[in-house]
Protein backbone atom coordinates (compact mmCIF):
# COMPACT_ATOMS: atom_id res chain seq x y z
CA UNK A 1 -70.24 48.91 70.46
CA UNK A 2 -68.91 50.12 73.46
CA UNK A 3 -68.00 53.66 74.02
CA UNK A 4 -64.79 55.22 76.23
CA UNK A 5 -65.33 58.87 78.02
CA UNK A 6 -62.42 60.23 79.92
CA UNK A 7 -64.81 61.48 83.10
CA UNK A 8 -62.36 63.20 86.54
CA UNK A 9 -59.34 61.15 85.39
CA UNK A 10 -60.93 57.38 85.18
CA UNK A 11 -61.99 56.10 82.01
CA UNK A 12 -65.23 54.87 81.85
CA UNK A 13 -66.77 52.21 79.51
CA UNK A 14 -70.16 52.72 78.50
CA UNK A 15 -73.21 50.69 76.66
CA UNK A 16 -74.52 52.51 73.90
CA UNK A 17 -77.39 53.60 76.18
CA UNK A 18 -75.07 55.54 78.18
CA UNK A 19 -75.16 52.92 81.71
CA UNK A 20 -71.94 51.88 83.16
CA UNK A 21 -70.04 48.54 82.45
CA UNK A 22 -67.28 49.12 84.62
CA UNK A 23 -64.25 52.33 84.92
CA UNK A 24 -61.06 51.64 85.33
CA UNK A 25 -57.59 53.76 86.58
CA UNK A 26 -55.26 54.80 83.41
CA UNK A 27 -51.71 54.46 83.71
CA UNK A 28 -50.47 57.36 85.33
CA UNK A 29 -53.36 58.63 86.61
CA UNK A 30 -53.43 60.62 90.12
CA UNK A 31 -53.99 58.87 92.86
CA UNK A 32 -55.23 60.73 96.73
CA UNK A 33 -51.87 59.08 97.33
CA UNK A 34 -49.66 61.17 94.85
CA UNK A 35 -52.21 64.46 95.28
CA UNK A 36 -51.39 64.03 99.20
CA UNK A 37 -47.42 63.67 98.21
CA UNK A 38 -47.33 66.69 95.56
CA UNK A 39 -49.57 68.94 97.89
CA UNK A 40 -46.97 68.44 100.77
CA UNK A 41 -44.31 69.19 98.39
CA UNK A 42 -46.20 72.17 96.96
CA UNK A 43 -46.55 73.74 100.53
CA UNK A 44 -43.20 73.35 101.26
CA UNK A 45 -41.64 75.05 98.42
CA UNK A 46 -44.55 77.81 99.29
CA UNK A 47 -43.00 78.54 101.99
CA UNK A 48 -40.05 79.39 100.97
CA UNK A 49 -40.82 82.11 98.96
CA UNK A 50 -42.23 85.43 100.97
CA UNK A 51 -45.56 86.35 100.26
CA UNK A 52 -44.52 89.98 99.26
CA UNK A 53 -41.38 90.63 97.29
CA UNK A 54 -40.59 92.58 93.82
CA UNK A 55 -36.49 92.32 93.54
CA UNK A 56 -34.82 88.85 92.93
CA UNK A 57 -31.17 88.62 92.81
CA UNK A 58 -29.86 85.09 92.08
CA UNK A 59 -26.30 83.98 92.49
CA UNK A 60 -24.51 80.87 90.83
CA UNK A 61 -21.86 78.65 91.64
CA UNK A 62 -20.78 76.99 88.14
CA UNK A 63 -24.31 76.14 86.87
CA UNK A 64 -25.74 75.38 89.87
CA UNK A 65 -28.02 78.10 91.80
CA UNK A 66 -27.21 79.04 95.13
CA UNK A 67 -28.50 82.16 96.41
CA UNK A 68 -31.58 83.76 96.05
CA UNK A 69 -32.45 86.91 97.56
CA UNK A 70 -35.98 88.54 97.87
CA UNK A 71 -36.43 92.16 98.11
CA UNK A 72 -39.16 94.39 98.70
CA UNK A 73 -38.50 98.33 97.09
CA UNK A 74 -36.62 97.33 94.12
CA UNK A 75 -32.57 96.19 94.20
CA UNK A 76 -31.85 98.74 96.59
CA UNK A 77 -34.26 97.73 98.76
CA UNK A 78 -34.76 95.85 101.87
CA UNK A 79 -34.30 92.36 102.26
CA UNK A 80 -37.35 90.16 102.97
CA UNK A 81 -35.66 86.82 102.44
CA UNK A 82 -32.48 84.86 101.58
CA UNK A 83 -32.79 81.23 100.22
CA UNK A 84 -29.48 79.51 100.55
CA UNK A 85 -28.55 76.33 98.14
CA UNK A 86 -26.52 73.55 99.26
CA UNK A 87 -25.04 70.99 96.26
CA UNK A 88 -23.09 68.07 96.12
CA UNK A 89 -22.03 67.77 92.34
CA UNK A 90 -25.32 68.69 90.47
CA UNK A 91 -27.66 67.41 93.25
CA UNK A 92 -29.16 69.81 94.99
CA UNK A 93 -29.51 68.87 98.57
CA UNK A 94 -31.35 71.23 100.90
CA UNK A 95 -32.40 75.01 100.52
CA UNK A 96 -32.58 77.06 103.39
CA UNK A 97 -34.40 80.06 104.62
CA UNK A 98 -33.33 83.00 106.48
């Protein structure tokens, strides 16, 4: 009888006395290829948002977000960053920093 353990995201198949008969990718599983591509996309969204900040404001356009300001000192406070939202329809197409 063989035995499956789920071991860092491959599934192994096992003999009974615990040596390896082979391990094999599940569907889905990550890939250095997809890590590389969320970690990119991770960073960048990052770096939109200021490290220090405790006052959001958000404005909408219909449903769709399109401003987002960061504040440091509450809503009366300075302004440490301004995302901008740019849509066509529902899709959003860029953000921007200033």
């Amino acid at each position: 009888m063989n035995n499956k353990v789920i071991v860092l995201g491959k599934v192994k198949t096992t003999n009974p006395d615990g040596s390896n008969i082979g391990s094999t990718f599940p569907l889905g599983a990550s890939t250095s290829a997809k890590q590389d591509t969320q970690t990119t996309l991770l960073q960048g969204i990052a770096g939109l948002v200021p490290s220090q900040y405790d006052y959001i404001a958000m404005t909408y356009t219909g449903d769709n977000l399109t401003g987002v300001v960061f504040k440091v000192g509450g809503s009366n406070g300075t302004i440490v960053a301004t995302l901008t939202l740019d849509y066509t329809g529902a899709v959003l197409n860029s953000v921007t920093k200033s």
